[in-house]
Protein backbone atom coordinates (compact mmCIF):
# COMPACT_ATOMS: atom_id res chain seq x y z
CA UNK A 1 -19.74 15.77 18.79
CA UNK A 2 -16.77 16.80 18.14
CA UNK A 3 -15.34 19.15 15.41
CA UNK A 4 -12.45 18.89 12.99
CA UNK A 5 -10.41 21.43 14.55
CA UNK A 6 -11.02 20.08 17.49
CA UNK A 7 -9.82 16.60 16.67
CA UNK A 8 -6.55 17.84 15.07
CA UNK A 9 -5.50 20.18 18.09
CA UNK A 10 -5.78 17.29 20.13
CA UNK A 11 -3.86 14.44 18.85
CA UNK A 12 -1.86 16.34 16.76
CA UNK A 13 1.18 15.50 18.72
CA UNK A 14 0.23 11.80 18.76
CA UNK A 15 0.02 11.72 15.12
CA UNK A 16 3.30 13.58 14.12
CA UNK A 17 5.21 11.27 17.35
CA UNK A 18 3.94 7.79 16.34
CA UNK A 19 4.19 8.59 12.41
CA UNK A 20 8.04 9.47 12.99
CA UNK A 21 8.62 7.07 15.21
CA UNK A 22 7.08 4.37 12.81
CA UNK A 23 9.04 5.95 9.88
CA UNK A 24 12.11 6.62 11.45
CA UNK A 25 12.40 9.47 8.64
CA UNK A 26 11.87 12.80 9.29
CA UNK A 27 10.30 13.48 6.09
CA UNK A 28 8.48 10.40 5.07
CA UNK A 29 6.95 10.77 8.62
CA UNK A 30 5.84 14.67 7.32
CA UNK A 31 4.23 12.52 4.18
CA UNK A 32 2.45 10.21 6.42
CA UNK A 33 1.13 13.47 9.29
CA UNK A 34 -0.26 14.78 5.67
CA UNK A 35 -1.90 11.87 4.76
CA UNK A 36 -3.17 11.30 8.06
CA UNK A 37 -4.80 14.64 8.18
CA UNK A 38 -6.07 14.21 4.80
CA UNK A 39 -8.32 11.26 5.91
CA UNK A 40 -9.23 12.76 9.36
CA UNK A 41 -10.55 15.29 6.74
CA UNK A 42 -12.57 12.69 4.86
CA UNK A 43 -13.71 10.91 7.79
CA UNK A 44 -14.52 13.80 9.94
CA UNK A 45 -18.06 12.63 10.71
CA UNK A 46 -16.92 9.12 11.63
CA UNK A 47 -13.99 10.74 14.44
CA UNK A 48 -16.76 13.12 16.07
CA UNK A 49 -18.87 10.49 17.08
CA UNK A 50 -15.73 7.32 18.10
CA UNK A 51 -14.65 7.91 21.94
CA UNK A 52 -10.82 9.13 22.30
CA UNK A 53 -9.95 5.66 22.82
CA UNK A 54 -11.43 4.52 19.19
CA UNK A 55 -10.12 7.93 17.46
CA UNK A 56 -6.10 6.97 19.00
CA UNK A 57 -7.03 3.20 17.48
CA UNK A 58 -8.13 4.63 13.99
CA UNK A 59 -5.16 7.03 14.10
CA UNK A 60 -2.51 4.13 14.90
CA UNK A 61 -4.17 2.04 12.08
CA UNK A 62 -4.11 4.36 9.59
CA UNK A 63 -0.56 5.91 10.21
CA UNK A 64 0.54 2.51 10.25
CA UNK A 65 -1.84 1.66 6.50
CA UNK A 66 -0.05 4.59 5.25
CA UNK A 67 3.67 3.75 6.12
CA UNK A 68 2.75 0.00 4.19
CA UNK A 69 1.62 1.56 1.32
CA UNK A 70 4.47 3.89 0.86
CA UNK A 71 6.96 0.91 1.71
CA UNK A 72 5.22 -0.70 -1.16
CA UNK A 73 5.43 2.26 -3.44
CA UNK A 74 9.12 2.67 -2.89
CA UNK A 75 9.58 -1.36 -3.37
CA UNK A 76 8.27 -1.23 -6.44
CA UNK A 77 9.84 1.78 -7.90
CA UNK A 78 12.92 0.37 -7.18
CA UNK A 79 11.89 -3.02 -8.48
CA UNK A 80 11.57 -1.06 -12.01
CA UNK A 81 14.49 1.25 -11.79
CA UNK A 82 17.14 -1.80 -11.28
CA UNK A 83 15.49 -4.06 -13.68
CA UNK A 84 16.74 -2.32 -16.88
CA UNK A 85 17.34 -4.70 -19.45
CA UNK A 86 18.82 -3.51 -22.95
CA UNK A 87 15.33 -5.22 -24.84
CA UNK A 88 15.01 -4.17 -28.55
CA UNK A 89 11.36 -3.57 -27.95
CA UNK A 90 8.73 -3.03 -25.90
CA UNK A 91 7.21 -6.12 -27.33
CA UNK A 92 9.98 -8.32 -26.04
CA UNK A 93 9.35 -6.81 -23.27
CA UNK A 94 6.03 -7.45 -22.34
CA UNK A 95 6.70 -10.88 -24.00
CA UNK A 96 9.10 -11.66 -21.50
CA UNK A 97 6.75 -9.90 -18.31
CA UNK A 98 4.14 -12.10 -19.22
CA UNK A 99 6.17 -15.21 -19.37
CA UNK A 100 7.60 -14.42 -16.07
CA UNK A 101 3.89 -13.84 -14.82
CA UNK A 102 2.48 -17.12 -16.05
CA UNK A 103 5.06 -19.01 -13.85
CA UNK A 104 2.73 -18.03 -10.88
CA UNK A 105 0.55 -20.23 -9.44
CA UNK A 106 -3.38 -19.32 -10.83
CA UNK A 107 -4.40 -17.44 -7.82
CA UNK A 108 -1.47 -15.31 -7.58
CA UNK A 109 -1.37 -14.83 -11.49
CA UNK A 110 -5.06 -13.59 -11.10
CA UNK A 111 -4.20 -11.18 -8.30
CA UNK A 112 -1.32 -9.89 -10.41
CA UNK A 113 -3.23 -9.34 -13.28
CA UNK A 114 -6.03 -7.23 -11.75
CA UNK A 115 -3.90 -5.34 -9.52
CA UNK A 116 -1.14 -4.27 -12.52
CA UNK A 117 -3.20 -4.68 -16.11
CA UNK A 118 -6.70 -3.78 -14.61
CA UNK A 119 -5.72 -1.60 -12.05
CA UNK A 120 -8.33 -2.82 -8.80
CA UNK A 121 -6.89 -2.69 -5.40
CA UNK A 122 -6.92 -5.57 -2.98
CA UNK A 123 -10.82 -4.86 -1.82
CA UNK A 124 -11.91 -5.15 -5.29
CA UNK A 125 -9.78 -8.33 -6.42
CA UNK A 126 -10.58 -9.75 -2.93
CA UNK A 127 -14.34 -9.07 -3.66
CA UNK A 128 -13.92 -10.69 -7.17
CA UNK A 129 -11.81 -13.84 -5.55
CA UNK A 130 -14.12 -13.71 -2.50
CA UNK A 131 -11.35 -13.87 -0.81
CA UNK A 132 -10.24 -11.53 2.40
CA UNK A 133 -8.83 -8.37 1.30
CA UNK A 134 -5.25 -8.97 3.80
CA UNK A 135 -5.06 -12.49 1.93
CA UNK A 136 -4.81 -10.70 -1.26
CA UNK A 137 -2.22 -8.54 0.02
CA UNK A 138 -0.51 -11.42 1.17
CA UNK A 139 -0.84 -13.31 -2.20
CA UNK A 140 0.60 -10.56 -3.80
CA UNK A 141 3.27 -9.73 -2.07
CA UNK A 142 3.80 -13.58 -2.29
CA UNK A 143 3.97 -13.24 -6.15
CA UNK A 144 6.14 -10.39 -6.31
CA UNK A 145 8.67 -11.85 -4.01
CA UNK A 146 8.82 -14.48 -7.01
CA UNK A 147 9.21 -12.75 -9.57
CA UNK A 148 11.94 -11.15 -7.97
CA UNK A 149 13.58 -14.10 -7.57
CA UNK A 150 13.39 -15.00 -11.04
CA UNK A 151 14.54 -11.63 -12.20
CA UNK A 152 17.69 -11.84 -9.75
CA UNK A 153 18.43 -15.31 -11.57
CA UNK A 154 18.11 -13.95 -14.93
C-alpha cells in the first residue's frame, strides 16, 4: 500500500507536465496541479491500492475533468459579463431569462432548470432523468449553445 507522500513524489512531474500541457497556461495549469492534489488527498485510500498503471489513468482523467470544468466556468462568466442589457428591473429580467429558457426543448429546459435554479450537478439531474450523467452534460451544453444564439440575435 502505498502512502500519500509517496504517491505525490512520484508522479508529481506527470501531473504538473500533462496539466500544462493540457492547459497551455502556465497558471491555469498551477490551478489544475492544485486541484489535482486536492483529490489525490481525498482519494488517498483508493490510489494506494490501483497499480501505477490505474493511478497514471485516474490522474489523466481527472486533470483532464478539471481543465472541462474550468473551461466551463470561464464560458459562463463570460456569457454573463457580455450580456449586459440596460433592463429597468430585475423582474424584466428574469422575465425575459425565462422566456428565453422555455424556447428549449423539455429535456434540455429540465436540465437547465435543475442545474441553474436548483443547483444539482449532472449526476444528480442524470439520476433524476435516468439518464447518463455525460448525456446531461451534453444536453446542457446543447442548451446553452442556444441560448447563446438567441442572445447574439437579440
Amino acid at each position: 500500500m502505498k502512502t500519500l507522500e509517496e504517491i505525490i513524489e512520484q508522479y508529481d512531474d506527470l501531473i504538473r507536465s500533462f496539466a500544462l500541457s493540457k492547459a497551455k497556461d502556465r497558471d491555469l495549469a498551477d490551478d489544475i496541479v492544485q486541484e489535482t492534489y486536492l483529490r489525490v488527498i481525498n482519494n488517498h485510500l483508493l490510489l494506494s491500492r490501483l497499480s501505477h498503471s490505474q493511478i497514471r489513468s485516474w490522474l489523466f482523467t481527472v486533470i483532464k475533468n478539471i481543465l472541462i470544468d474550468k473551461k466551463r466556468q470561464k464560458e459562463m462568466i463570460e456569457l454573463t459579463e457580455n450580456y449586459n442589457p440596460s433592463y429597468d428591473s430585475d423582474f424584466e429580467l428574469n422575465a425575459n431569462v425565462e422566456k428565453l429558457v422555455s424556447m428549449l426543448p423539455e429535456d434540455e429546459k429540465a436540465i437547465v432548470h435543475f442545474k441553474y435554479w436548483q443547483g444539482m450537478n449532472s449526476k444528480e439531474i442524470a439520476e433524476m432523468m435516468d439518464l447518463p450523467p455525460s448525456t446531461v452534460r451534453w444536453k446542457l451544453n446543447k442548451a446553452l449553445n442556444r441560448l447563446r444564439t438567441c442572445l447574439d440575435r437579440c
